[in-house]
Structure formats: structure tokens, C-alpha cells
Protein backbone atom coordinates (compact mmCIF):
# COMPACT_ATOMS: atom_id res chain seq x y z
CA UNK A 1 170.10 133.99 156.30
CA UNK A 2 169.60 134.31 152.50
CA UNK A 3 167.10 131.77 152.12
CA UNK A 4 165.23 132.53 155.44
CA UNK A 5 164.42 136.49 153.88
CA UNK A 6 164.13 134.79 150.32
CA UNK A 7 161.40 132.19 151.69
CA UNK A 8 159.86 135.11 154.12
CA UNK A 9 159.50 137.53 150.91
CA UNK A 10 158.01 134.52 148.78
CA UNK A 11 155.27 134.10 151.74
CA UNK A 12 154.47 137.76 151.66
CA UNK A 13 154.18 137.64 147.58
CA UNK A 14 151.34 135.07 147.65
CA UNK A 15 150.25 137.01 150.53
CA UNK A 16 149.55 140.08 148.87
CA UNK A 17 148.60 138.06 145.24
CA UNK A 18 146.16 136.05 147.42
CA UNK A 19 144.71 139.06 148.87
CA UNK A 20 144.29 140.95 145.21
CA UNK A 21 142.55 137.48 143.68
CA UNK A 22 140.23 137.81 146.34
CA UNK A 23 139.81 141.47 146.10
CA UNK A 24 139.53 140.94 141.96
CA UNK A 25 136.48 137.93 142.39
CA UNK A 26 134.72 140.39 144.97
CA UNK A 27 134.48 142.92 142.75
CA UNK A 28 133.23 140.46 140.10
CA UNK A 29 130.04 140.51 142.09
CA UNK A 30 129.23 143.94 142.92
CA UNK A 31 126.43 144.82 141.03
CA UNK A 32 124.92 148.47 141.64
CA UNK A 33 121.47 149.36 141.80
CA UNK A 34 120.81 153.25 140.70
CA UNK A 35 117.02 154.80 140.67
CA UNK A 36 116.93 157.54 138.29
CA UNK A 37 113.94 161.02 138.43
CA UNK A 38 111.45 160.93 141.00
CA UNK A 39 109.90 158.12 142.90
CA UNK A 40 106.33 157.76 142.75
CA UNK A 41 104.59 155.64 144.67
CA UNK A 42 101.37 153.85 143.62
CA UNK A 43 99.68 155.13 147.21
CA UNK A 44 99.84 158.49 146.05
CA UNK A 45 98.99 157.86 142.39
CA UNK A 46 95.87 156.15 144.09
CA UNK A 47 94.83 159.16 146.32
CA UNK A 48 94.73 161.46 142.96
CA UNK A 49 90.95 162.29 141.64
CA UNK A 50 90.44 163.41 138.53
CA UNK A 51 87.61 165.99 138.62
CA UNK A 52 88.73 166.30 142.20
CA UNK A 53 92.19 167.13 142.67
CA UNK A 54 94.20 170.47 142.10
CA UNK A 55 97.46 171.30 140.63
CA UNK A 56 98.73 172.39 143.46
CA UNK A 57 97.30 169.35 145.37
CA UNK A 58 99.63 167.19 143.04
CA UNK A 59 102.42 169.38 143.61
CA UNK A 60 102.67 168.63 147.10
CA UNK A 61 101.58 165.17 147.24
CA UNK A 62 103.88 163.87 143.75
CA UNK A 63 106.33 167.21 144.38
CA UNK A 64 107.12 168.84 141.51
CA UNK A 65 107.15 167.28 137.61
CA UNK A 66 110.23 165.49 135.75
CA UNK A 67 109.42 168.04 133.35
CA UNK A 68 106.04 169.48 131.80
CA UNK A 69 104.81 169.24 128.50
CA UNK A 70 106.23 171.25 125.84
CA UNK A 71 103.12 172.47 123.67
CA UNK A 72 100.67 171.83 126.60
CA UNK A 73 102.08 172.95 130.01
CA UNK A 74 98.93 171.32 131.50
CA UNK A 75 100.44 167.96 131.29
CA UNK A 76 103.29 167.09 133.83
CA UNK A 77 105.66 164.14 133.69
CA UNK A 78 107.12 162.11 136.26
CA UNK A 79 110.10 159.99 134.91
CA UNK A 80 111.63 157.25 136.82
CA UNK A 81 114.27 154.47 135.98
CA UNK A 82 115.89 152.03 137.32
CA UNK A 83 119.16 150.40 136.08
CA UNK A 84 121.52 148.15 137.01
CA UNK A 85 125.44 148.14 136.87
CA UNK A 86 127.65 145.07 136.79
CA UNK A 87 131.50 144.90 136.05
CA UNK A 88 131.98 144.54 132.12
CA UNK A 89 127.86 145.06 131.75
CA UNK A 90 126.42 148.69 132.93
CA UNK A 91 123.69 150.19 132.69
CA UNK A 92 121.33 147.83 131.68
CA UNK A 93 117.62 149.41 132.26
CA UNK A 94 115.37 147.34 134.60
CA UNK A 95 112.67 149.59 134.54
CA UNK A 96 110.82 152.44 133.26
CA UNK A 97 107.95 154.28 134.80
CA UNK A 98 106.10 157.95 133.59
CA UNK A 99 103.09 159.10 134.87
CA UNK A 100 101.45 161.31 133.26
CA UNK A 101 99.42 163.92 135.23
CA UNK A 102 96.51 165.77 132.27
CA UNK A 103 94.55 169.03 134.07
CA UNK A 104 91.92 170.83 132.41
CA UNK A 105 91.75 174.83 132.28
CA UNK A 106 90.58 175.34 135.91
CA UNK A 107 93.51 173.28 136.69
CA UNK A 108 92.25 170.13 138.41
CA UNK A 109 93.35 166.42 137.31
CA UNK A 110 91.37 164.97 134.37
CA UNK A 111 93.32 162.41 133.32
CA UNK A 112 95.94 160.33 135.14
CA UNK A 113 98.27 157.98 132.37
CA UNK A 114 101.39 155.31 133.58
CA UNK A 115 103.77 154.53 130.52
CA UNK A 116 106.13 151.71 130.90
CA UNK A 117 109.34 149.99 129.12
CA UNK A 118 106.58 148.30 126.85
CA UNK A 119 104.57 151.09 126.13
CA UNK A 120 107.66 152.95 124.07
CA UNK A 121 108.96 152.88 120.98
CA UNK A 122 112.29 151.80 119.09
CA UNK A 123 113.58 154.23 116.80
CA UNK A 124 115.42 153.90 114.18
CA UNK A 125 118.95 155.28 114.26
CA UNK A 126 119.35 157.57 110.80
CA UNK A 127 122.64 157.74 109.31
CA UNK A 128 122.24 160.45 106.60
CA UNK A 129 123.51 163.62 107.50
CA UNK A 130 122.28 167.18 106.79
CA UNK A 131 124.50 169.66 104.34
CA UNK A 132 125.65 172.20 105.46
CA UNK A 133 127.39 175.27 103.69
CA UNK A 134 131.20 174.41 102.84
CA UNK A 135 131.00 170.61 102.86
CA UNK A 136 130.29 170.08 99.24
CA UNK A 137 132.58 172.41 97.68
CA UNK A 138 136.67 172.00 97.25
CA UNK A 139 139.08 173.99 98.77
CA UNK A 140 140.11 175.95 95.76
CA UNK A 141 136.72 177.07 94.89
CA UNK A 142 136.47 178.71 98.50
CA UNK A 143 139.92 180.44 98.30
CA UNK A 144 138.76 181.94 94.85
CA UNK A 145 135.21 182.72 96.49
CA UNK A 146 136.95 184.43 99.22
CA UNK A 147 138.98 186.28 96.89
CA UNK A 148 136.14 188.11 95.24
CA UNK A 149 134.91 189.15 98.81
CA UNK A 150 137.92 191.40 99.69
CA UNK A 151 137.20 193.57 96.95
């Protein structure tokens, strides 16, 4: 009786080891696929006029912008990437797409730009840091600074 549960449990512990490995490899290959801002499709980029077409016009046919320009709020953004996830290896960018949307003062397109991965820039990573007040000077000296100020 001994042996039969011993050799019954030993089945159902390569059972459930068997099933783990398998669940383990499967998730090896799962590989997720996230889009990122707002879809634009080149059909609507194509039915945009510059000269022609109207803010509002945009609005409803792009929806509204990623975000507009900071200094010139007659320049709208739309910001999309794409990335890619993978066990031990996420989020590695696929692609990168900004259209650009320019209107003139009577607000109607004049200018239509798409940016991509290889139009950007790297930059640099800076290490130095900014002072601030505190950092330079020792402990003592601000006790005995402090001590002046309560009088």
C-alpha cells in the first residue's frame, strides 16, 4: 500500500513539474505588442489641404492633438509609438511616428510635417549637477549660521 501511494504521488509530481515546464517555455514566447498616443492613418493625413483645410476640420478628422506647441499653439502634434515587450527584453521601440499639423492666423493648414525614429536626435545624458543652497557648506557652519538667526 506504501509503495502504490508513494509511486501514485511520484506520477502526480512530474505531473504538475511537467505542466509548469510547459507553462515556463510558453511564456518564453509571449511577446506583447503595445501602440502608444493616437493612431493616424495615412488616408486621413492624405485628405488634409493645406490652404484648404480648417482647424476644426482636422479636429474631427485626426481628433484632437498629442499635445500643441508650447510657444506656437498653432502647431499640433500627433505622437504615436509602437513597442514591443518580450520576457527578459521590454520595451524595445519599433516605431515612432509625429505629425505635425502648422496653421496660419486664419487657422487653416499650411504646412503638414511626419517625423520618424530617424528624424530625432540622441542626447547626451549630463552628469553634473546644479548647487543648490546647503550642499557645499559643513554642518557646523549651518548650526552656527542658524544660531545668529534666533537673535
Amino acid at each position: 500500500m506504501k509503495k502504490q501511494l508513494s509511486s501514485s504521488f511520484r506520477h502526480f509530481q512530474y505531473c504538475t513539474l511537467g505542466t509548469f515546464a510547459i507553462i515556463a517555455l510558453a511564456a518564453c514566447k509571449t511577446t506583447t505588442v503595445a501602440t502608444h498616443g493616437q493612431i493616424v492613418q495615412e488616408r486621413h493625413i492624405e485628405r488634409l489641404h493645406p490652404g484648404v483645410t480648417t482647424q476644426d476640420q482636422v479636429r474631427r478628422l485626426l481628433g484632437s492633438p498629442s499635445t500643441v506647441g508650447t510657444f506656437n499653439d498653432n502647431r499640433w502634434y500627433y505622437l504615436t509609438a509602437t513597442t514591443s515587450s518580450a520576457p527578459l527584453n521590454t520595451n524595445v521601440l519599433k516605431d515612432r511616428r509625429i505629425v505635425i499639423v502648422e496653421f496660419d492666423q486664419d487657422r487653416v493648414v499650411s504646412r503638414i510635417l511626419t517625423k520618424t525614429e530617424e528624424d530625432g536626435k540622441e542626447v547626451p545624458f549630463q552628469e553634473n549637477e546644479t548647487p543648490t543652497q546647503g550642499q557645499s557648506r559643513g554642518v557646523l557652519n549651518q548650526m552656527l549660521d542658524n544660531l545668529g538667526k534666533g537673535f
